[in-house]
N, C-alpha and C. Protein backbone atom coordinates (compact mmCIF):
# COMPACT_ATOMS: atom_id res chain seq x y z
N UNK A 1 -140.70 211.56 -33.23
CA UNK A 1 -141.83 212.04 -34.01
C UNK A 1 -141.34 212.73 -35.28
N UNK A 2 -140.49 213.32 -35.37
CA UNK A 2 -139.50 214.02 -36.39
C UNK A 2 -139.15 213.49 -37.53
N UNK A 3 -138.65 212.37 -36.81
CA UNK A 3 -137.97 211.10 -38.05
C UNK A 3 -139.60 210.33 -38.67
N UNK A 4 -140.62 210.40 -37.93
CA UNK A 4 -141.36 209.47 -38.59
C UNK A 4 -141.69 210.74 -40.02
N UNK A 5 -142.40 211.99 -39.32
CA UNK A 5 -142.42 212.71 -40.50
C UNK A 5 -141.30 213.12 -41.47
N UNK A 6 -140.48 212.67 -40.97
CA UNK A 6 -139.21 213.13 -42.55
C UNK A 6 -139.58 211.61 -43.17
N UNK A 7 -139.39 210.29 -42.66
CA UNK A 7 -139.32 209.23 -43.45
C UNK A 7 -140.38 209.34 -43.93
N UNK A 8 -142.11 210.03 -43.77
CA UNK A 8 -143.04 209.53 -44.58
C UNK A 8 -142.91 210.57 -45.66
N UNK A 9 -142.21 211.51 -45.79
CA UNK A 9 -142.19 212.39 -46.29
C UNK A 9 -141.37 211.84 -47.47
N UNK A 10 -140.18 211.29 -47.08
CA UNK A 10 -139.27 210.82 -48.39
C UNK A 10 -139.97 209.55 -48.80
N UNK A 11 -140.73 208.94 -48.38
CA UNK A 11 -141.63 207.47 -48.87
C UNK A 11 -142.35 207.51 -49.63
N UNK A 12 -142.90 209.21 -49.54
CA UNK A 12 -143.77 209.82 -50.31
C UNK A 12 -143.31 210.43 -51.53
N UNK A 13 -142.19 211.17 -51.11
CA UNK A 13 -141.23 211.33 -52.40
C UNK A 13 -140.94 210.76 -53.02
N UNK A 14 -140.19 209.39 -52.41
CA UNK A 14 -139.78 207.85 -53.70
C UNK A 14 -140.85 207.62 -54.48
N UNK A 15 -142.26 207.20 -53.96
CA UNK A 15 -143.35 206.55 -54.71
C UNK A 15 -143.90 207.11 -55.53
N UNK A 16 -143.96 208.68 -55.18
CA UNK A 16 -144.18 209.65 -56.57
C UNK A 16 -143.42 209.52 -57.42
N UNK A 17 -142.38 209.74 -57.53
CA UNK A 17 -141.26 209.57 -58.44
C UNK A 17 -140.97 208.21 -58.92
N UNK A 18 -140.96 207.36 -58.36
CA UNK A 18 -140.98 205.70 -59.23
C UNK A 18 -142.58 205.69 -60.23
N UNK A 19 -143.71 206.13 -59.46
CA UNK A 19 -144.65 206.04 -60.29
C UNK A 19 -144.93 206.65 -61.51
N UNK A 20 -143.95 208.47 -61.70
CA UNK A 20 -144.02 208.38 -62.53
C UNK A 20 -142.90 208.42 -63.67
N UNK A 21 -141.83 207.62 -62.87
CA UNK A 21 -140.48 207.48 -63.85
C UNK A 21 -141.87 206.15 -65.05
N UNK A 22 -142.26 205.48 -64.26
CA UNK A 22 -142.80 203.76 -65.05
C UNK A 22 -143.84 204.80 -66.52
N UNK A 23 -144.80 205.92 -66.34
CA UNK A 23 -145.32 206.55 -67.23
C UNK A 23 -144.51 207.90 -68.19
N UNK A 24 -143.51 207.52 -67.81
CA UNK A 24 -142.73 208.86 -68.90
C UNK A 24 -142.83 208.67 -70.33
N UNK A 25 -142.18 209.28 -70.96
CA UNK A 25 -142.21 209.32 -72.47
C UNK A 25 -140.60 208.70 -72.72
N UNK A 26 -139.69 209.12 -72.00
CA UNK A 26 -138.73 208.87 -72.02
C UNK A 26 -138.02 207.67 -71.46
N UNK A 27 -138.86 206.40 -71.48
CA UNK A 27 -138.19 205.46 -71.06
C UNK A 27 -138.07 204.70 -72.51
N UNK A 28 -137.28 203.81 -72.40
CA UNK A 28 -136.48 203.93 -73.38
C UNK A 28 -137.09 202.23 -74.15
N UNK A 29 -137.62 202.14 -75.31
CA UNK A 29 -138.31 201.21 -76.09
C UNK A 29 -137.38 200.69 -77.04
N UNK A 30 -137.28 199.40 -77.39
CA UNK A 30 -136.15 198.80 -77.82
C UNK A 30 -137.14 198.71 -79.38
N UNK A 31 -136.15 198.43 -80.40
CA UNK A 31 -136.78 198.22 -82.15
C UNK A 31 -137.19 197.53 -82.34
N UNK A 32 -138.21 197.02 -82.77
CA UNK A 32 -138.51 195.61 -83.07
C UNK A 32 -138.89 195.08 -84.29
N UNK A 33 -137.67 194.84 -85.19
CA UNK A 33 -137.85 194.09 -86.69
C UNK A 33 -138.46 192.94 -87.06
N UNK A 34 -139.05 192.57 -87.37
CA UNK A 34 -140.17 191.35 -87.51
C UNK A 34 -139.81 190.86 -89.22
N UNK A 35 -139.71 189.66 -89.43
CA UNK A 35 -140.05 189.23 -90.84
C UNK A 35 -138.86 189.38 -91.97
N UNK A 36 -139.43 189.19 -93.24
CA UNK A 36 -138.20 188.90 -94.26
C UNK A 36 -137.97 191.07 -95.16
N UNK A 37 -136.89 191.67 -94.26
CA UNK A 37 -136.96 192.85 -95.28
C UNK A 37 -136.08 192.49 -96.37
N UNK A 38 -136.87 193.00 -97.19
CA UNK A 38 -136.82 193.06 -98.67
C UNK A 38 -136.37 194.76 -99.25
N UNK A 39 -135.36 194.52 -100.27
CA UNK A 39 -135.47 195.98 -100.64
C UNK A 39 -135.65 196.30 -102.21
N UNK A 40 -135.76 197.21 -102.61
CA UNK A 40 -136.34 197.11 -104.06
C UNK A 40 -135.35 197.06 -104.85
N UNK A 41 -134.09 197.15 -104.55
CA UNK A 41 -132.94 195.90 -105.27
C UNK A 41 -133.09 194.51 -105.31
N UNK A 42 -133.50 193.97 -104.62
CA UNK A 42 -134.02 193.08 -104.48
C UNK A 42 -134.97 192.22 -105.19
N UNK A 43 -136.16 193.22 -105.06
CA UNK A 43 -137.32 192.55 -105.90
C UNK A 43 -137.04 193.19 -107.46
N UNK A 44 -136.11 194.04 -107.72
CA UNK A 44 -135.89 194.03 -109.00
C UNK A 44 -134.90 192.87 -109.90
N UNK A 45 -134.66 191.71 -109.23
CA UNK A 45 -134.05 191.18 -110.12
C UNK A 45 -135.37 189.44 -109.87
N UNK A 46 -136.69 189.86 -109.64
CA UNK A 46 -137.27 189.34 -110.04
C UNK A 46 -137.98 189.22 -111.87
N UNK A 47 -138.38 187.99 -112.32
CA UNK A 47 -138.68 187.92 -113.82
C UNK A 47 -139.57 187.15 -114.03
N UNK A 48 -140.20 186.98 -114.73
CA UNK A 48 -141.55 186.23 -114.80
C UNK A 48 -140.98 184.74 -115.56
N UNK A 49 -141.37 183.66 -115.14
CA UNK A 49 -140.88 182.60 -115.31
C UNK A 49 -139.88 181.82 -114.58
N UNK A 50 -139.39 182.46 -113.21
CA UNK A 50 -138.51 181.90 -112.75
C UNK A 50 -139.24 181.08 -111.73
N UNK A 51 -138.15 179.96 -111.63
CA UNK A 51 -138.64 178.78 -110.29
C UNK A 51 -138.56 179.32 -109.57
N UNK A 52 -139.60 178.05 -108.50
CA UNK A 52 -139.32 178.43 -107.22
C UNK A 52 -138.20 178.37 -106.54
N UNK A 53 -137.14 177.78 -106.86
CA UNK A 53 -135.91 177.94 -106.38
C UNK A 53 -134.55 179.11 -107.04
N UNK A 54 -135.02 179.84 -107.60
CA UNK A 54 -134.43 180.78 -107.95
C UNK A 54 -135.83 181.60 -107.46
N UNK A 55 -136.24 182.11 -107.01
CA UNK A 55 -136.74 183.17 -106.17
C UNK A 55 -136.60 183.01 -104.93
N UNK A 56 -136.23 181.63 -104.13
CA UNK A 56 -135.80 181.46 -103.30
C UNK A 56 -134.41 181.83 -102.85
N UNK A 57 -133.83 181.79 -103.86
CA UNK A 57 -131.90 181.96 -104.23
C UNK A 57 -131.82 183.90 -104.25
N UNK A 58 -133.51 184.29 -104.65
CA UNK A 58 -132.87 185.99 -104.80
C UNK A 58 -133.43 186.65 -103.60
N UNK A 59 -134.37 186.34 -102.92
CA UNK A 59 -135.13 186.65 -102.13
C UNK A 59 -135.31 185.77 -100.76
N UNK A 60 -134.65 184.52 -100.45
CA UNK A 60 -134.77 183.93 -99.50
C UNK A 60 -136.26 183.19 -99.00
N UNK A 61 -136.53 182.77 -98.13
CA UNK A 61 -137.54 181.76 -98.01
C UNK A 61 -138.91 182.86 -97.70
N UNK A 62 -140.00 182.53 -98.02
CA UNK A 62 -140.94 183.59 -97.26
C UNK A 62 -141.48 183.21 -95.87
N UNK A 63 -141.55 184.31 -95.05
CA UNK A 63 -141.69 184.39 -93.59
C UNK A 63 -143.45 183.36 -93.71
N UNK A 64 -144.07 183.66 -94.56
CA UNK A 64 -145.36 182.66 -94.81
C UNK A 64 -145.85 182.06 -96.21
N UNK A 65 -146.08 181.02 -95.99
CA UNK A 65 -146.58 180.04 -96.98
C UNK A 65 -148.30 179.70 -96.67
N UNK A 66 -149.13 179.77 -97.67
CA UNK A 66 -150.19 179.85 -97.56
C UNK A 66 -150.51 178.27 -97.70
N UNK A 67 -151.41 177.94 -96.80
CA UNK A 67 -151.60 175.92 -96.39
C UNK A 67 -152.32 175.30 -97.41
N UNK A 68 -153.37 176.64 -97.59
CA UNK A 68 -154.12 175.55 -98.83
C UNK A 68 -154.05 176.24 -99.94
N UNK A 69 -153.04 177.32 -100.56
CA UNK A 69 -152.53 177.44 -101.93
C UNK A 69 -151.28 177.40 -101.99
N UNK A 70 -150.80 176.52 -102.21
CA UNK A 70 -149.19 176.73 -102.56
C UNK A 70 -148.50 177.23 -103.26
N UNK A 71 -149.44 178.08 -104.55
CA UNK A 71 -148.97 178.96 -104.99
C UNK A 71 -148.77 180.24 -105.21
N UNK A 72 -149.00 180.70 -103.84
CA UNK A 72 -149.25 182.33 -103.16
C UNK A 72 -147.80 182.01 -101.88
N UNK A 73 -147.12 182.97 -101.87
CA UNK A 73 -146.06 183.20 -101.14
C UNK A 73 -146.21 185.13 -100.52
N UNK A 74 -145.65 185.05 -99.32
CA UNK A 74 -146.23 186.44 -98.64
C UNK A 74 -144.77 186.87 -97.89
N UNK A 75 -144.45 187.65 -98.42
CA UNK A 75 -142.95 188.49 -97.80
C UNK A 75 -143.64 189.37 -97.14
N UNK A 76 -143.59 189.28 -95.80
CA UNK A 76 -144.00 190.48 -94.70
C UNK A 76 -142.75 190.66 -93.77
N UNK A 77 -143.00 192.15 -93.74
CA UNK A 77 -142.08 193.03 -93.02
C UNK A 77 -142.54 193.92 -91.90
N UNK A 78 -142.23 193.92 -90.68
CA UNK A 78 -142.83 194.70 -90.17
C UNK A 78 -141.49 195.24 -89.00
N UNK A 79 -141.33 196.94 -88.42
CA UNK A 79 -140.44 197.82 -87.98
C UNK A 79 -141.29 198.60 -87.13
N UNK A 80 -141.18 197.92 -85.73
CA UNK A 80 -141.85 198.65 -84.82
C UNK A 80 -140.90 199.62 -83.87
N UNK A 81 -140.73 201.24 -84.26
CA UNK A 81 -139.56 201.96 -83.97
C UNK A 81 -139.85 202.42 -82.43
N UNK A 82 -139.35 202.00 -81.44
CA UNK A 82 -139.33 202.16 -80.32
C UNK A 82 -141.13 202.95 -79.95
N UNK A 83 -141.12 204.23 -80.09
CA UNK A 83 -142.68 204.58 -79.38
C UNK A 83 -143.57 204.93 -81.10
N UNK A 84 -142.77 204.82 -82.04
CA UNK A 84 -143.74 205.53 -83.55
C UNK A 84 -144.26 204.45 -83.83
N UNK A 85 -144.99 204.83 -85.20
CA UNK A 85 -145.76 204.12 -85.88
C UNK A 85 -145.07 203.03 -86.33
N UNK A 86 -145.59 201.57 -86.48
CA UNK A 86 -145.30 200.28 -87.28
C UNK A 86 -145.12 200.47 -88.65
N UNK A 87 -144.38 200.55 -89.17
CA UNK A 87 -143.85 200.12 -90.76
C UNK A 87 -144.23 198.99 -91.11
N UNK A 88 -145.02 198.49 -91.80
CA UNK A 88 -145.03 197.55 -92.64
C UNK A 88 -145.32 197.47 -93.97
N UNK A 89 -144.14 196.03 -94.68
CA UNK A 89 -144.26 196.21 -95.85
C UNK A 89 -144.34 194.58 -96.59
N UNK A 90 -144.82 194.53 -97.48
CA UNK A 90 -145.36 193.06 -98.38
C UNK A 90 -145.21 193.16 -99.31
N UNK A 91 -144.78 191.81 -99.63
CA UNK A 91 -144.64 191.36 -101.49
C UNK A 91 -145.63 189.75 -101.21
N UNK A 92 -146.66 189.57 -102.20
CA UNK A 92 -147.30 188.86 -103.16
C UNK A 92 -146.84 188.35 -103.84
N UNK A 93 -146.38 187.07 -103.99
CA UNK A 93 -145.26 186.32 -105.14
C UNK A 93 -146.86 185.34 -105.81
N UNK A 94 -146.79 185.07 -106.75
CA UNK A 94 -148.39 184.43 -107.26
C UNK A 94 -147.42 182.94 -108.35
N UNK A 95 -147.53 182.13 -108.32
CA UNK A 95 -146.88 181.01 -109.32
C UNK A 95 -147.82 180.07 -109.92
N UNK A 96 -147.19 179.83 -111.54
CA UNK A 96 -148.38 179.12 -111.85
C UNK A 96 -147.57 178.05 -112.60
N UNK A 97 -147.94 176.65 -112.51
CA UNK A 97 -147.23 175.56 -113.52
C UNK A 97 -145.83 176.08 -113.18
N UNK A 98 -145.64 175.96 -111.25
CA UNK A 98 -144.17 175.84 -110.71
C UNK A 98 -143.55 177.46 -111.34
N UNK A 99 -143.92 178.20 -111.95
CA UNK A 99 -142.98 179.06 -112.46
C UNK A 99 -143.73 180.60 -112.17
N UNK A 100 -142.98 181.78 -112.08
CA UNK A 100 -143.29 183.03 -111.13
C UNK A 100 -144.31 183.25 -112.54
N UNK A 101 -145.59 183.56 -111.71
CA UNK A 101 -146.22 184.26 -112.69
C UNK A 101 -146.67 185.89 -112.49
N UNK A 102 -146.81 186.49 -111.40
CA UNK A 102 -147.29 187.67 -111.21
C UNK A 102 -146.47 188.05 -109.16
N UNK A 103 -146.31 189.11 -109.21
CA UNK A 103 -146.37 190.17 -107.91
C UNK A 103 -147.15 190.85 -107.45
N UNK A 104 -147.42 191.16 -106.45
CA UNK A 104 -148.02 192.86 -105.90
C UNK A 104 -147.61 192.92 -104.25
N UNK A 105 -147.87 194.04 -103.88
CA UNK A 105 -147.52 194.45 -102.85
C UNK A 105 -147.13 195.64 -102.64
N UNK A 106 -146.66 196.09 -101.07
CA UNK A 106 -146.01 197.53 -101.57
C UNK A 106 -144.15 198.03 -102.36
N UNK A 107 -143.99 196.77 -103.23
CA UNK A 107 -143.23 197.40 -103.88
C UNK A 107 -143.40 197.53 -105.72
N UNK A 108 -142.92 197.95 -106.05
CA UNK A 108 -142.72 198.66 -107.18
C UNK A 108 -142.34 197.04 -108.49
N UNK A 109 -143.37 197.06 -109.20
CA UNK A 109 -143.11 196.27 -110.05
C UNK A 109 -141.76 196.45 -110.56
N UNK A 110 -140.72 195.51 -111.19
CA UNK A 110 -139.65 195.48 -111.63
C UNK A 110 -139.92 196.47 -113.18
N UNK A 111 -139.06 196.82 -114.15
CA UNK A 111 -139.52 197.49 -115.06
C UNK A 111 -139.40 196.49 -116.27
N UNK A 112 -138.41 195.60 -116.34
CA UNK A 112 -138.22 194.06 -117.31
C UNK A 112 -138.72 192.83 -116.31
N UNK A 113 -139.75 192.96 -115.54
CA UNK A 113 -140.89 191.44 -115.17
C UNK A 113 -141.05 191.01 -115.66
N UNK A 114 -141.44 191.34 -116.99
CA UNK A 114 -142.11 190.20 -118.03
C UNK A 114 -141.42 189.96 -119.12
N UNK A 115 -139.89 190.51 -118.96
CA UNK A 115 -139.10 189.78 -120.01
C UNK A 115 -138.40 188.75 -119.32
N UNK A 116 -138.58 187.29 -119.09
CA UNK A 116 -137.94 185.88 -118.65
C UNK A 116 -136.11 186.00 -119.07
N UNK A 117 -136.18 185.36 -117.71
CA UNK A 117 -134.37 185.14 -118.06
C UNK A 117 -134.29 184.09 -119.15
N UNK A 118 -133.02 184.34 -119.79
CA UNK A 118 -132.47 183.35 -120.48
C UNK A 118 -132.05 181.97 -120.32
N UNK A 119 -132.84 180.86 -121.06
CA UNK A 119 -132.84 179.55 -120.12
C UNK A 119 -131.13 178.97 -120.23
């Protein structure tokens, strides 16, 4: 009779304790980087007039291509830090007659955008 009450006793102990190791704060959440990061080195050696293959060459391919405009390109970033808030961040590439015509997003316009590289 002894042993049954010590074993329900520790059965009772384990299941408390597994139930609430699974709700802690402290179990441990892995990073989760999503998409093309970009840094504002980066989008600064963007220029207005460049192909699409030289924005491809500075910036790499975009994580999305829009189906029925092909000339909207979408750099999304997203940094989900174990239990905090999601980071996310976007660039707007806009092209017109094949060649970069405009940006937006959350970075910082270049400060020479609209002076074209040298052909």
């Amino acid at each position: 009779m002894q042993s049954l009450k010590t074993f329900s006793l520790w059965l009772i102990v384990a299941l408390t304790l597994s139930s609430a190791a699974g709700c802690s704060s402290w179990v441990y959440r892995i990073n989760i980087p999503q998409g093309n990061f970009l840094e504002q080195s980066d989008v600064d050696k963007l220029r207005v007039n460049m192909t699409r293959e030289q924005v491809v060459y500075v910036l790499g391919k975009p994580i999305a291509e829009n189906a029925f405009d092909n000339n909207t390109w979408r750099y999304v970033y997203s940094f989900n830090k174990g239990r905090s808030n999601e980071q996310y961040k976007s660039l707007v590439i806009n092209f017109e007659n094949e060649k970069l015509a405009s940006i937006s997003g959350d970075y910082e316009q270049p400060e020479n955008f609209t002076t074209p590289l040298e052909q």
